[in-house]
Protein backbone atom coordinates (compact mmCIF):
# COMPACT_ATOMS: atom_id res chain seq x y z
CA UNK A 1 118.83 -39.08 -43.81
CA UNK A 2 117.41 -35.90 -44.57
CA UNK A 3 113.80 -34.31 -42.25
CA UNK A 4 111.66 -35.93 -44.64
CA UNK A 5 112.67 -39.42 -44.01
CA UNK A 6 112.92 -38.71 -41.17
CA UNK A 7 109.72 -37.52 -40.42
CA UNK A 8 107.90 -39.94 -42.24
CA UNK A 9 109.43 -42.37 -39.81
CA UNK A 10 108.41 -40.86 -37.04
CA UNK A 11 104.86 -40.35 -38.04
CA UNK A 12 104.52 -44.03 -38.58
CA UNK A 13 105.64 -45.06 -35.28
CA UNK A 14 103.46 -42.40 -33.62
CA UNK A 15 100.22 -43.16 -36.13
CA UNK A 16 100.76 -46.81 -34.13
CA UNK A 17 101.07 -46.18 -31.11
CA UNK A 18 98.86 -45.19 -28.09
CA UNK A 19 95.80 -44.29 -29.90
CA UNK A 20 96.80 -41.12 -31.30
CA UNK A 21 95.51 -40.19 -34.47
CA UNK A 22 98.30 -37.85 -36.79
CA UNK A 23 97.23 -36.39 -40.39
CA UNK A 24 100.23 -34.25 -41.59
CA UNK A 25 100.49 -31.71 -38.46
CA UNK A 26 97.48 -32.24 -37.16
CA UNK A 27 97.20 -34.84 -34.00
CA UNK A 28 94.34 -35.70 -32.02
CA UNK A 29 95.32 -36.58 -28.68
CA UNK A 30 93.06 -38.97 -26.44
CA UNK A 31 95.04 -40.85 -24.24
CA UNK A 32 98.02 -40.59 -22.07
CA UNK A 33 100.57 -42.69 -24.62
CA UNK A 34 99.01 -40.70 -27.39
CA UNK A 35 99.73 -37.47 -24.98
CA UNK A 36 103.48 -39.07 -24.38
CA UNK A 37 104.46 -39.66 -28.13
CA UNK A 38 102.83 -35.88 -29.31
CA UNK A 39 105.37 -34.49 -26.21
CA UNK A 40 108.10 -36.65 -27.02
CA UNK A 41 107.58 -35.73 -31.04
CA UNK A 42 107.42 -32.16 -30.08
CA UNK A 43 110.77 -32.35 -28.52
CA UNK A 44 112.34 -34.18 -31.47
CA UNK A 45 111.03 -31.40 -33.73
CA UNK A 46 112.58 -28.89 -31.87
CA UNK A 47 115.78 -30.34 -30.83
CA UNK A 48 116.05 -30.67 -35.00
CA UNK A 49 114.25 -27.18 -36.21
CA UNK A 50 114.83 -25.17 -32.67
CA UNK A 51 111.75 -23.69 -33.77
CA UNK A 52 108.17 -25.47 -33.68
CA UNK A 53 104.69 -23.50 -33.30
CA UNK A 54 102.25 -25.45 -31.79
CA UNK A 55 98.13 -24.49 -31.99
CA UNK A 56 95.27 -26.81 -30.13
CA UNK A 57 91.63 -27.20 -29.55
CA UNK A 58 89.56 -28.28 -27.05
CA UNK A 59 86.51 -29.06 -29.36
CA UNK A 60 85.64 -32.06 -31.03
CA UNK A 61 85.60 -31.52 -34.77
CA UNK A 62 82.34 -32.38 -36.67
CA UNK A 63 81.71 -36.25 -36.90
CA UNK A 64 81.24 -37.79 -40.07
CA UNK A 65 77.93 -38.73 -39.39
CA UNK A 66 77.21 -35.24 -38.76
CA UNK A 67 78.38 -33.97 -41.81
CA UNK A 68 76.81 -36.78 -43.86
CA UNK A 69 73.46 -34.91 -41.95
CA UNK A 70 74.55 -31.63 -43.48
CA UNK A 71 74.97 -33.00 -46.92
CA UNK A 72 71.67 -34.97 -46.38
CA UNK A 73 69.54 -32.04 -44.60
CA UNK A 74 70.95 -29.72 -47.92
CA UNK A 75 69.49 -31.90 -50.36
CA UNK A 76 66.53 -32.85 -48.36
CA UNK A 77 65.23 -28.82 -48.12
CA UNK A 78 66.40 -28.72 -51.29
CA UNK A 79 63.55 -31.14 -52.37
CA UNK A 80 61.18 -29.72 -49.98
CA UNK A 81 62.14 -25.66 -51.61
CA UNK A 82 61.77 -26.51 -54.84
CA UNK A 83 58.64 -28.91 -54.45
CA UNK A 84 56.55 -25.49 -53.25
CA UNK A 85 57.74 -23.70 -56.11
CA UNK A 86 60.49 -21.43 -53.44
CA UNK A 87 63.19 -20.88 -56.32
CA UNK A 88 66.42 -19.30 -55.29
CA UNK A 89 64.56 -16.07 -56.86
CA UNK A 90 61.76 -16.36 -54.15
CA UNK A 91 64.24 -16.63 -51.33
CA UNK A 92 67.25 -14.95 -52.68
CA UNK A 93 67.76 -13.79 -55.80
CA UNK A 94 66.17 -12.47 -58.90
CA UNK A 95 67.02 -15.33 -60.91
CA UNK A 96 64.65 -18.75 -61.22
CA UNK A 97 67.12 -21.05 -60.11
CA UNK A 98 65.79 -24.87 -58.80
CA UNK A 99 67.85 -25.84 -55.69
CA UNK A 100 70.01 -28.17 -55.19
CA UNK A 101 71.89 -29.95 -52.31
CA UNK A 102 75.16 -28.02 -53.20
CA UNK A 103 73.30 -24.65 -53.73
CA UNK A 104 71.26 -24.97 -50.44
CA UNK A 105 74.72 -25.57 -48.81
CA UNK A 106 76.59 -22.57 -50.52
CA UNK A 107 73.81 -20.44 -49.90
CA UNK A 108 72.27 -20.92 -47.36
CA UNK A 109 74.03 -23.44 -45.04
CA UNK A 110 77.83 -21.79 -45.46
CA UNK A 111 76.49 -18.46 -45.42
CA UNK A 112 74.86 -18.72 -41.61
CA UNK A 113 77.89 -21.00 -41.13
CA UNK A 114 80.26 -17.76 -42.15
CA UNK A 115 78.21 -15.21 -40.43
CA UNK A 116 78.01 -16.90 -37.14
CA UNK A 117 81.20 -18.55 -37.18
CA UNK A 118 82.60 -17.08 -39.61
CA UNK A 119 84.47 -20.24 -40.98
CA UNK A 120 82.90 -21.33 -44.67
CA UNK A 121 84.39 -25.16 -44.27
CA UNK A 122 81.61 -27.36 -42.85
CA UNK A 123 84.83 -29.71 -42.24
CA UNK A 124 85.93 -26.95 -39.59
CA UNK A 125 82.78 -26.91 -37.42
CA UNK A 126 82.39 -28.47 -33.56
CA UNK A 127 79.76 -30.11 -32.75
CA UNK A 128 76.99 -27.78 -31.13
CA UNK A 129 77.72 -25.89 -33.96
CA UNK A 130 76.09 -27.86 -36.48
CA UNK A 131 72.54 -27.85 -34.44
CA UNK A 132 73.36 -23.56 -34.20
CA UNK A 133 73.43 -23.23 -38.00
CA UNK A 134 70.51 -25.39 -38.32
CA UNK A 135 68.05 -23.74 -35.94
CA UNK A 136 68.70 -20.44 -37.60
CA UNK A 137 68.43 -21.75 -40.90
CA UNK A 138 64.99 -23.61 -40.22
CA UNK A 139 63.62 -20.50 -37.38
CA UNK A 140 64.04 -18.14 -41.06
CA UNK A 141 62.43 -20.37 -43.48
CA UNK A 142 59.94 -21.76 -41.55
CA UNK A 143 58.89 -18.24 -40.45
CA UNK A 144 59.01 -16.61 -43.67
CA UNK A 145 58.03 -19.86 -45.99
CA UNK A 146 56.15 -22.22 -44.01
CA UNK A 147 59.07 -24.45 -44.68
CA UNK A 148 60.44 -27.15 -42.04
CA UNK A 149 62.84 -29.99 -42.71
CA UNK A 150 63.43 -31.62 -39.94
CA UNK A 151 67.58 -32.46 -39.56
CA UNK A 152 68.38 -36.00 -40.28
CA UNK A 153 69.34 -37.97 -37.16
CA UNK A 154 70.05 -41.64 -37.17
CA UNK A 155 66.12 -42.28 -36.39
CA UNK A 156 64.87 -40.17 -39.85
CA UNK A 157 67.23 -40.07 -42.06
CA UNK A 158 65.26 -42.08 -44.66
């Protein structure tokens, strides 16, 4: 049976068991048996491959509900740019361009995002980092527009 077999058997016992959560090489661990079968896969990895490099993270990734927020708060300044008449021109370029949710998030959202974390995937971001981006996003443009959207939370996200 060759490693990929292999592997793929492995995974499925371990996606199972003890609350673990594994995507490819990526494994979230959150309980002791999900601690005990990422140890006890590491050890069958490297017994095979003698060779196994291993990188982990304290930080809770971005929830989906959070990023749904980012999505939503993109498009909902978006609305709110465009409905004074701030074209990308007025607030970046020197082109009339309307906004939209995904050019609010390319240029504006990602690059805060890059600058201050520099990371450009709003899939990488933790938590607290989310609320960082957006209060220096909405401290700039309601200081030099006038412009506040509040983030969407479970309470106003209309």
């Amino acid at each position: 049976m060759g490693y990929s077999h292999e592997h793929e058997a492995i995974t499925a016992t371990y996606e199972c068991l003890g609350g673990c959560f594994m995507n490819g090489e990526h494994w979230t661990v959150n309980s002791d048996p999900s601690l005990e079968n990422l140890i006890k896969h590491l050890r069958e990895l490297y017994a095979d491959k003698k060779y196994v490099q291993v990188k982990w993270s304290t930080n809770k990734a971005i929830t989906n509900p959070q990023r749904n927020s980012v999505y939503l708060y993109c498009g909902l300044l978006a609305q709110e740019l465009n409905g004074r008449g701030l074209d990308m021109v007025k607030t970046l370029h020197d082109v009339e361009i309307p906004w939209s949710k995904e050019s609010v998030k390319e240029h504006i959202w990602v690059k805060v995002q890059s600058a201050k974390f520099d990371n450009v995937s709003v899939n990488n971001l933790k938590t607290p980092q989310v609320g960082e981006i957006y209060d220096v996003v909405n401290r700039h443009l309601s200081n030099k527009f006038g412009v506040h959207v509040p983030f969407p939370s479970r309470d106003n996200n209309g």
